[in-house]
Protein backbone atom coordinates (compact mmCIF):
# COMPACT_ATOMS: atom_id res chain seq x y z
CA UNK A 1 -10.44 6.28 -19.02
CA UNK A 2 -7.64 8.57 -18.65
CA UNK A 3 -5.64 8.83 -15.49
CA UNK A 4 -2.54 10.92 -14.44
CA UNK A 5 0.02 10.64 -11.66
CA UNK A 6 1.73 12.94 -9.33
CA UNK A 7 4.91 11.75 -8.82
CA UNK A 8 6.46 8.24 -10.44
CA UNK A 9 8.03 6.31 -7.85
CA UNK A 10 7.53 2.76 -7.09
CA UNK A 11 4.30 2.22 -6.20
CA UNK A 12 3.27 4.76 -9.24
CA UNK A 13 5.36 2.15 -11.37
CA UNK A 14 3.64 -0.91 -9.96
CA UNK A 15 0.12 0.46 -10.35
CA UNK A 16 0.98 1.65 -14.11
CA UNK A 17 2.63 -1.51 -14.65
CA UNK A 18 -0.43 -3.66 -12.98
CA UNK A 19 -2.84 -1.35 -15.01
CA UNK A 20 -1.26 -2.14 -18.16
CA UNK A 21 -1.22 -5.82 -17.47
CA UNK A 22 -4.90 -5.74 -17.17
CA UNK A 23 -5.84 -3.78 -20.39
CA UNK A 24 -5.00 -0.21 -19.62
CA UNK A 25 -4.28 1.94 -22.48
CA UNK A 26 -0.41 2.87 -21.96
CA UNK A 27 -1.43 6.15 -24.27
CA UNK A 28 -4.26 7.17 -21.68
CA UNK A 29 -1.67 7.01 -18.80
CA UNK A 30 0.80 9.79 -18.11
CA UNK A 31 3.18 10.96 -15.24
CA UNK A 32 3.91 14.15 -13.41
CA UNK A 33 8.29 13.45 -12.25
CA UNK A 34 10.67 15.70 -11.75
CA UNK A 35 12.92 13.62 -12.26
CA UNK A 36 14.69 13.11 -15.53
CA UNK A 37 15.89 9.88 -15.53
CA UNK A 38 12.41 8.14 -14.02
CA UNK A 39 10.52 9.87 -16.93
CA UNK A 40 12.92 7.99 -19.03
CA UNK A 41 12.59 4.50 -17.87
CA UNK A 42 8.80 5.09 -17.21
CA UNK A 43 8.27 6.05 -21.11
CA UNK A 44 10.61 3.15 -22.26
CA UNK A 45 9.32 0.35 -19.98
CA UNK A 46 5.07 1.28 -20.23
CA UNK A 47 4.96 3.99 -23.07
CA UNK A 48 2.92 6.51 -20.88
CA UNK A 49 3.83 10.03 -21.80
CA UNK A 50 5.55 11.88 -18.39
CA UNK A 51 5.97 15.68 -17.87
CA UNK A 52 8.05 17.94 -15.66
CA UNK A 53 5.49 20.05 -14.78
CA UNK A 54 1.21 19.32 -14.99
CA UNK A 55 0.26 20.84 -17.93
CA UNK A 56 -3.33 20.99 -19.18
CA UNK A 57 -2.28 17.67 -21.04
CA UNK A 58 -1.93 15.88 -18.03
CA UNK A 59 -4.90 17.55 -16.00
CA UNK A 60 -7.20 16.42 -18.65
CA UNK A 61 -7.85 13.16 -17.10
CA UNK A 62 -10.53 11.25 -15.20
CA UNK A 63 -8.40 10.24 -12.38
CA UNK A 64 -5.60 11.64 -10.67
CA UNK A 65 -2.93 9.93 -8.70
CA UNK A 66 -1.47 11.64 -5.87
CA UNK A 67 1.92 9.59 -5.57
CA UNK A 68 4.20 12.06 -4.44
CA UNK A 69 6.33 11.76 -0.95
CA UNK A 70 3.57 12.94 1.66
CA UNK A 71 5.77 15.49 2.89
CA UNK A 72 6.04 16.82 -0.33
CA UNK A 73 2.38 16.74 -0.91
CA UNK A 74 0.64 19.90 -0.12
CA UNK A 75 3.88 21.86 -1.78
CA UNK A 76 3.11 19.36 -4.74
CA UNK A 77 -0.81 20.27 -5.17
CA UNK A 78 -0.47 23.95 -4.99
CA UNK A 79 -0.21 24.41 -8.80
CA UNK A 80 -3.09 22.48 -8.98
CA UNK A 81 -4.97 24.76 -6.71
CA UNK A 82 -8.18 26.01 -8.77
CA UNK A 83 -7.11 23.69 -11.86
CA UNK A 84 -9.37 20.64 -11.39
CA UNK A 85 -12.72 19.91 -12.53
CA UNK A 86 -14.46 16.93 -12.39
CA UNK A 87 -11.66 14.44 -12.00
CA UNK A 88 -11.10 11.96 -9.53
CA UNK A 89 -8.64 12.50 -7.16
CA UNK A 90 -7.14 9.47 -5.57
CA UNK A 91 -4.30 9.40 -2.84
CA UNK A 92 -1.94 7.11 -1.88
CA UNK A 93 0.23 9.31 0.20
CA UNK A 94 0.43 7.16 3.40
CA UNK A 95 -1.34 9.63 6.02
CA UNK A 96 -2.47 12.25 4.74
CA UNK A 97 -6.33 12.85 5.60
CA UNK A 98 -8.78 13.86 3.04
CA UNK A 99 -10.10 17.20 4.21
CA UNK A 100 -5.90 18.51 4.52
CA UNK A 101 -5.97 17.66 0.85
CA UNK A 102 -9.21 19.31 0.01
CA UNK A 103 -7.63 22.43 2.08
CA UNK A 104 -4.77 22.28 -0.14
CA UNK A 105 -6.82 22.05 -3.32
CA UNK A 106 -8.83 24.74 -2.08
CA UNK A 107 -11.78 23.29 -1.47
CA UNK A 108 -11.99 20.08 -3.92
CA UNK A 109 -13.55 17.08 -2.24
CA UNK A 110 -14.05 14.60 -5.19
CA UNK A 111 -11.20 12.42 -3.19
CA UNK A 112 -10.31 8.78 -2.27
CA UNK A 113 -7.72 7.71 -0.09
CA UNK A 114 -5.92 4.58 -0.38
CA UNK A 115 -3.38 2.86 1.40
CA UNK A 116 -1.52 0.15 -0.27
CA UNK A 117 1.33 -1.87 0.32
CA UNK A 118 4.79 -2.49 -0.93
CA UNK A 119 3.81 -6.30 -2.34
CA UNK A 120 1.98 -3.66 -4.63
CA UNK A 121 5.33 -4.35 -6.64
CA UNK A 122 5.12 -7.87 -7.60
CA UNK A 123 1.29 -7.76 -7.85
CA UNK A 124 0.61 -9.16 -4.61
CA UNK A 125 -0.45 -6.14 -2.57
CA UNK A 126 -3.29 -5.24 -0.18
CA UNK A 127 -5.04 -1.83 -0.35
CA UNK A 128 -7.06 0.18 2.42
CA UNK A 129 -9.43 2.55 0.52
CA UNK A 130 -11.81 5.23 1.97
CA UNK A 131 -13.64 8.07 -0.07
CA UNK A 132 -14.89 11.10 1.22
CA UNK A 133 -19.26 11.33 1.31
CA UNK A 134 -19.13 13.52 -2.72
CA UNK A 135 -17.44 10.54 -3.77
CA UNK A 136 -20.40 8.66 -6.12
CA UNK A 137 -20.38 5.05 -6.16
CA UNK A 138 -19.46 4.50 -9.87
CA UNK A 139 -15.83 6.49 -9.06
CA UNK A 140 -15.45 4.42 -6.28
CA UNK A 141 -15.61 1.43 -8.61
CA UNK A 142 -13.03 3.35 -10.54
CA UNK A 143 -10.71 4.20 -7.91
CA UNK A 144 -10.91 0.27 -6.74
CA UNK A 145 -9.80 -0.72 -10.50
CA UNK A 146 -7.15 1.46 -10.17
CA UNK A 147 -5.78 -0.42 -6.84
CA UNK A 148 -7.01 -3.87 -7.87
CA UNK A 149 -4.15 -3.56 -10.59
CA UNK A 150 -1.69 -4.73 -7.75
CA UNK A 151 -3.59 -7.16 -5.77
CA UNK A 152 -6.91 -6.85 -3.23
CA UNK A 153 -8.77 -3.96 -1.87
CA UNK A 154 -10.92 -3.62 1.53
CA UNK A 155 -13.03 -0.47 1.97
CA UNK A 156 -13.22 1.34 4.60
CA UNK A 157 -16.29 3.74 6.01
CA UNK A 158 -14.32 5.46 8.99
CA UNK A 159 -11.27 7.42 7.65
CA UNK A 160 -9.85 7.60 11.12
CA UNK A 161 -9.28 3.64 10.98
CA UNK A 162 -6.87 4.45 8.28
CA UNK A 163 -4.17 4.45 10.62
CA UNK A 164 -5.45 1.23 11.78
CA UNK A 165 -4.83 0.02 7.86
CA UNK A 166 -1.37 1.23 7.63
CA UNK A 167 -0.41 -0.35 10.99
CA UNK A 168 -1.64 -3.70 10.28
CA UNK A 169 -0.90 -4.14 6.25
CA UNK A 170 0.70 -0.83 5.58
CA UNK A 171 3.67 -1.64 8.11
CA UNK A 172 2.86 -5.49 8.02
CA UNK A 173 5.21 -6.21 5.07
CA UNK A 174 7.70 -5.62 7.71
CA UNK A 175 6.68 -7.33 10.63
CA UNK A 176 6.78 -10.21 8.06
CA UNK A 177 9.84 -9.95 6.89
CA UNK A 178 11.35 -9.46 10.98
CA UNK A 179 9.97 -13.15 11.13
CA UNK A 180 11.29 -14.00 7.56
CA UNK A 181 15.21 -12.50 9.23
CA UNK A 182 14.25 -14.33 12.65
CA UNK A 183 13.57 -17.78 11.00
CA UNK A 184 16.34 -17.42 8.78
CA UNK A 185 18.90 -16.76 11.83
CA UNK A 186 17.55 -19.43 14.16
CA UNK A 187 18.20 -21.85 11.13
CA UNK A 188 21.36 -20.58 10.62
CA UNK A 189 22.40 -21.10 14.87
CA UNK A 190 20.72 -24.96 14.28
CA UNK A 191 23.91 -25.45 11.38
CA UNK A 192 22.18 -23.97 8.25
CA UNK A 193 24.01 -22.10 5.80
CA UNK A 194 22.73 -18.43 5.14
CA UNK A 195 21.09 -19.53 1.57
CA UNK A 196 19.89 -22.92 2.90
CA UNK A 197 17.92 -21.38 5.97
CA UNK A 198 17.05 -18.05 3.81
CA UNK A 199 15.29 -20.57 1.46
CA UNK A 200 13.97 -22.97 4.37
CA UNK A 201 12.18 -19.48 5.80
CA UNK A 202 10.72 -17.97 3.05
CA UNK A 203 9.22 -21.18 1.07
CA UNK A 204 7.51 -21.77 4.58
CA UNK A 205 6.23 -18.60 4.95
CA UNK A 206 5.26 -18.39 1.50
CA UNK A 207 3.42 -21.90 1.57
CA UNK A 208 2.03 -21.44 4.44
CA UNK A 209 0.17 -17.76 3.71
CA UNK A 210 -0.61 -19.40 0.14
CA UNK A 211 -2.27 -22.19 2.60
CA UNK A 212 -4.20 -20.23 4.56
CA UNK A 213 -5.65 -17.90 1.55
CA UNK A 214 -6.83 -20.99 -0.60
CA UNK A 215 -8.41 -22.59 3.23
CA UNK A 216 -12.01 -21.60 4.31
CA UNK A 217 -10.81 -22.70 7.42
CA UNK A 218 -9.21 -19.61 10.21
CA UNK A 219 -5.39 -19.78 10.84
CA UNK A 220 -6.05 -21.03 14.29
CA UNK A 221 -7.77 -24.14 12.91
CA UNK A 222 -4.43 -24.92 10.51
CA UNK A 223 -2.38 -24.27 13.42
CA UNK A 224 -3.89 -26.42 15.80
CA UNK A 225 -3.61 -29.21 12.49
CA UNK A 226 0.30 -28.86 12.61
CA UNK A 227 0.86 -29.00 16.35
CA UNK A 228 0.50 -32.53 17.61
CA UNK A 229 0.64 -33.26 21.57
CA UNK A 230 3.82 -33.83 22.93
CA UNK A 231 5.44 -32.50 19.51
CA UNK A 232 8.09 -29.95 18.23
CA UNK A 233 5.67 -27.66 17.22
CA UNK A 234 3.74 -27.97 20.34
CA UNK A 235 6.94 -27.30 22.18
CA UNK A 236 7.93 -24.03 19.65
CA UNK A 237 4.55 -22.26 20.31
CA UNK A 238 4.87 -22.83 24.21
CA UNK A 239 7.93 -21.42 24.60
CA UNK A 240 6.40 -18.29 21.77
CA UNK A 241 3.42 -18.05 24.48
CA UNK A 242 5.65 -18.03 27.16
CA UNK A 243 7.46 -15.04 25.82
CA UNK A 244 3.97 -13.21 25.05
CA UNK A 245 4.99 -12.87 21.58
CA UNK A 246 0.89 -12.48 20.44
CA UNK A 247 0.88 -9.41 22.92
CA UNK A 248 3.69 -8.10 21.74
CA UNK A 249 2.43 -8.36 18.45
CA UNK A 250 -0.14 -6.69 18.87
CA UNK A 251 1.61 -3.64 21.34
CA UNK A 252 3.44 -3.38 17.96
CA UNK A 253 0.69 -2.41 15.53
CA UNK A 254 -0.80 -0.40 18.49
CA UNK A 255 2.43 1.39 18.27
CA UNK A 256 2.34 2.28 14.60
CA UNK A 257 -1.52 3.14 14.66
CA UNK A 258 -0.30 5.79 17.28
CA UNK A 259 1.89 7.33 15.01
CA UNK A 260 0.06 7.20 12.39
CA UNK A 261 -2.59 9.22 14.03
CA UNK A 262 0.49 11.81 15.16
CA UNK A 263 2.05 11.94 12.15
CA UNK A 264 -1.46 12.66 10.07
CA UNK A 265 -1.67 15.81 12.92
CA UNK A 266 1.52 16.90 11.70
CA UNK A 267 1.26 15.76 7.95
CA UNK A 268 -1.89 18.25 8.27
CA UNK A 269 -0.82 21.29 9.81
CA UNK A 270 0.80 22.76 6.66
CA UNK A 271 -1.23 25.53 5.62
């Protein structure tokens, strides 16, 4: 199988790199980048062969990654306009919707949408996928090897929830890492120094998401195992209930499934 990408940035690196880890051919693999210097390090550190410009070398592919910026995206497809055949066209340009892509291709609809996550780059990522009805199931087998490089996939029927994805795991790196800071500085106030409570927050949170991957038991069931009456932990998550942090939580990814819907209106009204 041969596969191209638009645009080599970092999640076009980790996907390469996670493909080639699991038995990709390097030589079927090449790169559309302006850039100079990232065609460079992507030829020296995978061996896939990257152009300026996509040439009929590049378009003769099964799959095609649309990596690029998603501002830059419709500007990006226009040379492709016309060009494509068969191939499989699969997007990871965080909200864009598929039918302003099949505008912009002029009509192509052979397209998946994905939505991964920036874990992506150690291998560890998450994935939101969602193909449009022309989509057979066979290339949606391919576009889920092509995401399962870095880490899990969930499919989605309903392209609008989308926004929904990129709020909760999209975004969620983040939210997870305002905890990570958060833990860290309270450890810090309790007499910590800066390496001794950055490593006291992020082994917990790492052990304790490793915990509740590996359990068939929910996260409310290993909670209520840590919190004994009467205890410190019982006394933390009081004092987080107290404070409505849940709510606030969840007002939060509420918040960035909003604009995800507003910025998908905007994303597609580029003619």
């Amino acid at each position: 199988m041969k596969v191209s990408f638009l645009g080599g940035g970092n999640m076009a690196a980790a996907l390469i790199g996670g493909m080639v880890k699991r038995g990709f051919s390097a030589v079927a693999i090449q790169v559309v980048e302006l850039m100079a210097e990232t065609r460079e390090r992507l030829t020296d550190q995978f061996g896939v062969r990257c152009a300026a410009v996509a040439d009929d070398s590049v378009l003769a592919c099964d799959v095609l990654v649309l990596a690029v910026k998603p501002q830059q995206l419709r500007d990006a497809l226009v040379p492709l306009t016309g060009r494509l055949q068969r191939q499989l066209v699969v997007s990871i340009a965080a909200g864009v919707r598929i039918a302003d892509i099949a505008r912009w291709l002029g009509g192509y609809r052979r397209i998946v949408r994905a939505m991964p996550n920036t874990p992506a780059l150690v291998g560890a990522g998450i994935s939101g996928l969602c193909a449009d009805a022309s989509v057979a199931l066979d290339e949606r087998e391919i576009a889920d090897s092509v995401l399962a490089a870095v880490g899990h996939t969930v499919w989605i029927d309903d392209e609008s929830q989308m926004d929904a994805v990129t709020a909760v795991s999209g975004s969620g790196p983040a939210y997870v890492f305002y905890f990570i800071e958060a833990l860290q500085a309270a450890g810090e106030e309790l007499g910590f120094d800066p390496e001794a409570a950055r490593k006291l927050a992020i082994e917990t949170f790492s052990g304790a998401t490793r915990l509740a991957a590996q359990s068939a038991e929910s996260p409310a069931v290993l909670r209520g195992r840590v919190t004994s009456r009467g205890g410190t932990t019982e006394a933390a998550l009081d004092s987080l209930e107290a404070d409505r942090v849940a709510a606030a939580i969840s007002r939060a990814v509420a918040a960035a499934c909003a604009r995800g819907k507003v910025l998908g209106d905007e994303l597609g009204a580029r003619d």
